[in-house]
C-alpha atoms as a PDB file:
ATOM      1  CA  UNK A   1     140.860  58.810  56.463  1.00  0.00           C
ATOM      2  CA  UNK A   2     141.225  60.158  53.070  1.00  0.00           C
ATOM      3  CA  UNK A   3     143.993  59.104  50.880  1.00  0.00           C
ATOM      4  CA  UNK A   4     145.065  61.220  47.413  1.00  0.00           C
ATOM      5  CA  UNK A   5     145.949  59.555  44.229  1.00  0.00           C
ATOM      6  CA  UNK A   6     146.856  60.790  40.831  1.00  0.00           C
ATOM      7  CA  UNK A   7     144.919  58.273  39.528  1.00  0.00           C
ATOM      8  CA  UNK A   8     141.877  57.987  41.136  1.00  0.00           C
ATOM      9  CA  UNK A   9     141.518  61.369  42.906  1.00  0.00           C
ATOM     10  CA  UNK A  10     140.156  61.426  47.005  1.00  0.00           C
ATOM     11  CA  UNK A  11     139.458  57.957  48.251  1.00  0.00           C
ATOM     12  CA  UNK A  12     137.943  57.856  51.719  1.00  0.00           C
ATOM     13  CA  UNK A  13     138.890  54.708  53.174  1.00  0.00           C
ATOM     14  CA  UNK A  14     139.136  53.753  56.985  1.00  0.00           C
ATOM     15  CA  UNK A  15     142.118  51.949  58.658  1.00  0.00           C
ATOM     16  CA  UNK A  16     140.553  48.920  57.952  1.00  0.00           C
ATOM     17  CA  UNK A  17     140.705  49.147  54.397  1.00  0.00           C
ATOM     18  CA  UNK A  18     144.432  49.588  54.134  1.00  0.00           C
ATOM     19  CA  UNK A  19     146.925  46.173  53.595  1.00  0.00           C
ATOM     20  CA  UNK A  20     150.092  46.410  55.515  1.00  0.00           C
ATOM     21  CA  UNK A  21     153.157  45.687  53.278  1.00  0.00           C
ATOM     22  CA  UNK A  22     156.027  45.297  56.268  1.00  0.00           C
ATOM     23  CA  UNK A  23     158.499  44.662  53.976  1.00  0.00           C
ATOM     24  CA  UNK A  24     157.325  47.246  51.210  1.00  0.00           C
ATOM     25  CA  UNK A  25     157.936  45.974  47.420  1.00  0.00           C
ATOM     26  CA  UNK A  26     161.011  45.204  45.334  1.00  0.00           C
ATOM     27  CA  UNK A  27     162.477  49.201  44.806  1.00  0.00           C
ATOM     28  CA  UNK A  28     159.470  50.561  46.826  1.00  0.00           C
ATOM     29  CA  UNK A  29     160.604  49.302  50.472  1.00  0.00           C
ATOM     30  CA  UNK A  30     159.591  52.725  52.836  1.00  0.00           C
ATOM     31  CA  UNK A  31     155.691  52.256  51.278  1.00  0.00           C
ATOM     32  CA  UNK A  32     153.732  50.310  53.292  1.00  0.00           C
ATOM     33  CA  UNK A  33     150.301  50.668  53.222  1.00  0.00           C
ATOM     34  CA  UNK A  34     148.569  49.791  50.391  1.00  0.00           C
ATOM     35  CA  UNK A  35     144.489  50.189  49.631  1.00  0.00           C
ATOM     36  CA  UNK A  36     143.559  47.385  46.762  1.00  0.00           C
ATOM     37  CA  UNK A  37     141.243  48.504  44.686  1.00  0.00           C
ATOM     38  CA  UNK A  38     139.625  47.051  41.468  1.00  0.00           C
ATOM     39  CA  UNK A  39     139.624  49.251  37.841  1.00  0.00           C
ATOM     40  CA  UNK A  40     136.582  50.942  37.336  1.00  0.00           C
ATOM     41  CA  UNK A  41     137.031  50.504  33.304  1.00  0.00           C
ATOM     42  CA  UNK A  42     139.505  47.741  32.752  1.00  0.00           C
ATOM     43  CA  UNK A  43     138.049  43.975  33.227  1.00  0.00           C
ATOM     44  CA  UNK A  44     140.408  41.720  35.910  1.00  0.00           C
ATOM     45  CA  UNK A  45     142.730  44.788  35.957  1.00  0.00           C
ATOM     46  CA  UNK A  46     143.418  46.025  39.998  1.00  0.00           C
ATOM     47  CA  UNK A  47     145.262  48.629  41.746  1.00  0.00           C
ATOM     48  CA  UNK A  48     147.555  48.824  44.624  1.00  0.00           C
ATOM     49  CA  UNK A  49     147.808  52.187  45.596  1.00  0.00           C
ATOM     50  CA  UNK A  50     149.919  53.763  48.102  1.00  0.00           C
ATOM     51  CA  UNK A  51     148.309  55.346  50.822  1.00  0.00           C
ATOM     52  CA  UNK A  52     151.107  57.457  51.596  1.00  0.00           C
ATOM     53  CA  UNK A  53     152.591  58.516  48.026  1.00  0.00           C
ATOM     54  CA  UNK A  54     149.989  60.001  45.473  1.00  0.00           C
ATOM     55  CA  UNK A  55     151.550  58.769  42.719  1.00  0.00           C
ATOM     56  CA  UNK A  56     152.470  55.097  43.636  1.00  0.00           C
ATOM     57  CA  UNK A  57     149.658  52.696  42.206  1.00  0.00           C
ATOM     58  CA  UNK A  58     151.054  49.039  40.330  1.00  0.00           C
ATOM     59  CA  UNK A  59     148.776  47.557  38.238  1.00  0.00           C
ATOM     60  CA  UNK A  60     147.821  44.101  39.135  1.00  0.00           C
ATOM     61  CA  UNK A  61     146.786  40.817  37.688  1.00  0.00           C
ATOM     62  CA  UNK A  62     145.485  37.524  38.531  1.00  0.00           C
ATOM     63  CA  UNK A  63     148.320  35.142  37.240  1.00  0.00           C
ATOM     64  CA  UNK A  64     146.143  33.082  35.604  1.00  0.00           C
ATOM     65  CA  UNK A  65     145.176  35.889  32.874  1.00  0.00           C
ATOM     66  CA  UNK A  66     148.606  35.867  32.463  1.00  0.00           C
ATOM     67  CA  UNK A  67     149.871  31.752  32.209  1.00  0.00           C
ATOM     68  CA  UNK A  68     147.365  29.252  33.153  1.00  0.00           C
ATOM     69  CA  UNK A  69     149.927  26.816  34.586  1.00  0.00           C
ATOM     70  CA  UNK A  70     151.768  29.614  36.793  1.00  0.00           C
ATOM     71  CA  UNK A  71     152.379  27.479  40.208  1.00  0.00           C
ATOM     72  CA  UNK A  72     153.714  28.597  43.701  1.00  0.00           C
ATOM     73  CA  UNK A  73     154.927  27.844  46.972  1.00  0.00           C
ATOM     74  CA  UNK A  74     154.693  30.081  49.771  1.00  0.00           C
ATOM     75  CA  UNK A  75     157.219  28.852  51.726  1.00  0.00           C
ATOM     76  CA  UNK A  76     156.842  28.832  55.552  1.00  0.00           C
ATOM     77  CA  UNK A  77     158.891  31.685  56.446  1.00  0.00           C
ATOM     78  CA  UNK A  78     156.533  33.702  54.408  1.00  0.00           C
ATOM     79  CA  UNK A  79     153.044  31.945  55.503  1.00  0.00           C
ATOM     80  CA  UNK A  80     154.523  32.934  59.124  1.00  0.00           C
ATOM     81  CA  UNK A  81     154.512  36.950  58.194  1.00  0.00           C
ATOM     82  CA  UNK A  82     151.841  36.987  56.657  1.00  0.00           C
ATOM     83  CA  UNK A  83     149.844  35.351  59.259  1.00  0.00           C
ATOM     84  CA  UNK A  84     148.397  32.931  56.691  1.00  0.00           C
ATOM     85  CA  UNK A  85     147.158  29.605  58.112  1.00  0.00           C
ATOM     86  CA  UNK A  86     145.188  28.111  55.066  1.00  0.00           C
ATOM     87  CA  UNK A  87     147.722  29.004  52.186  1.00  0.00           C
ATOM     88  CA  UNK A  88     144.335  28.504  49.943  1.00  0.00           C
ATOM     89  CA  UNK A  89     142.762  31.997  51.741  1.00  0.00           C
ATOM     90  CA  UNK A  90     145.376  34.079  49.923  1.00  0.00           C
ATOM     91  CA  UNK A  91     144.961  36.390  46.735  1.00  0.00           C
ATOM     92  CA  UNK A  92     148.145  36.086  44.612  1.00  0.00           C
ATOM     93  CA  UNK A  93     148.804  38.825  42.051  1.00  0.00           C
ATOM     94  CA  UNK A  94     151.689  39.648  39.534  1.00  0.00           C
ATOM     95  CA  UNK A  95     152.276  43.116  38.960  1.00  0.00           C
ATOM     96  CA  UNK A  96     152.111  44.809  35.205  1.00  0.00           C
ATOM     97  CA  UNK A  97     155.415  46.053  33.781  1.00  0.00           C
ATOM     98  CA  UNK A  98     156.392  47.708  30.051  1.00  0.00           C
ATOM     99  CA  UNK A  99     157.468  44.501  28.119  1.00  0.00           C
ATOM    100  CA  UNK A 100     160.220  44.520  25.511  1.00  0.00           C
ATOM    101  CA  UNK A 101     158.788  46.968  22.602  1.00  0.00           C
ATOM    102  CA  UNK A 102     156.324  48.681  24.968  1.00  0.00           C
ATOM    103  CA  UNK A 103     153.817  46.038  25.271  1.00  0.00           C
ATOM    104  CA  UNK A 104     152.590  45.071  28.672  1.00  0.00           C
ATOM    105  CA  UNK A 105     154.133  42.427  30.539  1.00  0.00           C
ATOM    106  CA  UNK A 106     153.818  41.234  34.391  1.00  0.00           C
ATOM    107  CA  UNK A 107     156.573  39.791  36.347  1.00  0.00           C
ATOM    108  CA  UNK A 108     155.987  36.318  37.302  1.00  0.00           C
ATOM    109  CA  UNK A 109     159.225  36.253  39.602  1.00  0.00           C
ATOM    110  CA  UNK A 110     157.880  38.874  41.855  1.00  0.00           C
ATOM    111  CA  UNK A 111     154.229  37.618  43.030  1.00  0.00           C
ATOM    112  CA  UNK A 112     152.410  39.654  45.326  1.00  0.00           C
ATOM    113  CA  UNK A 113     150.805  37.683  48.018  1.00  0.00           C
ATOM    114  CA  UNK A 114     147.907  38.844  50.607  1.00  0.00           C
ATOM    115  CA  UNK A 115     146.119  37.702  54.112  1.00  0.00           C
ATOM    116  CA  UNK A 116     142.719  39.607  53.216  1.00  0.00           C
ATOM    117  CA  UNK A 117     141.978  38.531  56.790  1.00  0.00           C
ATOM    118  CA  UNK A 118     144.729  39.794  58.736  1.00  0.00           C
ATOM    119  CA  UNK A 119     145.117  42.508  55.646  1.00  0.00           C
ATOM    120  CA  UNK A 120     149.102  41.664  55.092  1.00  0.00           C
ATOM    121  CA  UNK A 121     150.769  41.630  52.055  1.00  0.00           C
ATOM    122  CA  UNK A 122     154.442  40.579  50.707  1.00  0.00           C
ATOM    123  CA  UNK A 123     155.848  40.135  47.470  1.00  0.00           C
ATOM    124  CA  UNK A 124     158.126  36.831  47.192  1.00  0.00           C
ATOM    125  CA  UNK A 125     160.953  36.512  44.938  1.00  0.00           C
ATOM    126  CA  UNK A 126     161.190  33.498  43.063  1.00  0.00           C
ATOM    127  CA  UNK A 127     164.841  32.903  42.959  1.00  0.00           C
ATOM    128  CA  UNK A 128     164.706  29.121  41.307  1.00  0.00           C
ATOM    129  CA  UNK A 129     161.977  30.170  39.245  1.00  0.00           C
ATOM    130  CA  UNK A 130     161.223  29.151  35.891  1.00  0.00           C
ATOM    131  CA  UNK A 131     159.082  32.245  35.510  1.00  0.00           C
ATOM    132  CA  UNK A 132     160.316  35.483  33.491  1.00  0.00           C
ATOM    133  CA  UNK A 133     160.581  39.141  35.081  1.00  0.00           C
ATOM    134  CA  UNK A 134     158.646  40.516  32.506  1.00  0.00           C
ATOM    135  CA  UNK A 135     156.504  37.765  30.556  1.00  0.00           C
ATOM    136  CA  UNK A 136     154.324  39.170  27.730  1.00  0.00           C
ATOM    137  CA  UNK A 137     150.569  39.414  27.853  1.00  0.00           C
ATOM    138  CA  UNK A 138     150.208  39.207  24.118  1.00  0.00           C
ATOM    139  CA  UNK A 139     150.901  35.742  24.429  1.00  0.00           C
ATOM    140  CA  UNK A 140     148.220  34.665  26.260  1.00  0.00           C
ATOM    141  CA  UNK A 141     145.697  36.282  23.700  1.00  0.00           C
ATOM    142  CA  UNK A 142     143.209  32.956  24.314  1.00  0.00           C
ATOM    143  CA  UNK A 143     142.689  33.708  27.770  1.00  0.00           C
ATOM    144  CA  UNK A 144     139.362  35.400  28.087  1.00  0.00           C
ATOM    145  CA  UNK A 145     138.837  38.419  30.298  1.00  0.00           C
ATOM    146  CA  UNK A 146     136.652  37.764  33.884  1.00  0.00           C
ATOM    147  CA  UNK A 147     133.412  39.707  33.827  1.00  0.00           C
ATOM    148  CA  UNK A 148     134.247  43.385  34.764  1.00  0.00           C
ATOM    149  CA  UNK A 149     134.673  44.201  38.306  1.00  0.00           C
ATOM    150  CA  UNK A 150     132.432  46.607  40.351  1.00  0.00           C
ATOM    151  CA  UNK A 151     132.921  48.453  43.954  1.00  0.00           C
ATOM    152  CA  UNK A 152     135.890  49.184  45.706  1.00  0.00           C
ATOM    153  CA  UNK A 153     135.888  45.970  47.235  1.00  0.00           C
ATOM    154  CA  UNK A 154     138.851  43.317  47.788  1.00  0.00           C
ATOM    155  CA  UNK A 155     139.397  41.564  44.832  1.00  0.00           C
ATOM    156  CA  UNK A 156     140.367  37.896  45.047  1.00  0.00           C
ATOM    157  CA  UNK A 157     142.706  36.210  42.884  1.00  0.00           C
ATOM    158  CA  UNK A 158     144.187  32.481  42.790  1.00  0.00           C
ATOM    159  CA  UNK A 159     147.226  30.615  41.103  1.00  0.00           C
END
């Protein structure tokens, strides 16, 4: 299948390439299938792009490049739709966001989690969180970057 972007052109991807997002994201809830793709410039930088809107792509993050204490539970309810058995197999990303000033920020409330096995994704809201919507980037200046990522393979990311 191919799949337009604004942002990276024609991708040719097959069906089995694409993550199913049921639910669809915070704001974004009739796009559903996702290709994740890492940045071809931009070290531990990823994309989830829309397969169905040209112009839909969030940046993503590993959350610890972000906070290196960021902790989660995936509760049941959510381990059940995403078909997750070991809760350890999942990649957990927060998405970028313009911070306060026009910095970058991610939001640690709204964590993207995915299955790569059964190729699922949701996003979880943290209601009793102690994390911030949008939680600065500059402040974690002392966090160095992972080596820079190759391939449009799945990327795999751990809190």
């Amino acid at each position: 299948m191919n799949i337009v972007t604004t942002r990276f052109g024609l991708i040719q991807a097959s069906e089995q390439d694409l993550y199913q997002v049921p639910e669809g994201l915070l704001g974004f809830r009739s796009y559903t299938q996702y290709l994740h793709l890492p940045d071809p410039e931009v070290s531990g930088l990823s994309w989830l792009q829309s397969a169905t809107a040209p112009d839909l792509a969030f940046g993503l993050v590993a959350p610890p490049l972000a906070i290196s204490d960021y902790r989660i539970e995936i509760r049941a309810g959510d381990r059940a739709a995403l078909e997750l058995e070991d809760e350890r197999a999942a990649m957990i990303y927060v998405i970028l966001n313009r911070g306060v000033g026009g910095g970058l920020a991610v939001n640690l409330q709204g964590p993207l989690v995915f299955n790569p096995v059964r190729r699922l994704g949701r996003q979880l809201v943290l209601t009793s969180s102690r994390y911030p919507v949008r939680y600065p980037l500059e402040a974690t200046a002392s966090v160095p970057a992972p080596a820079l990522l190759t391939g449009l393979s799945p990327l795999r990311a751990t809190a």
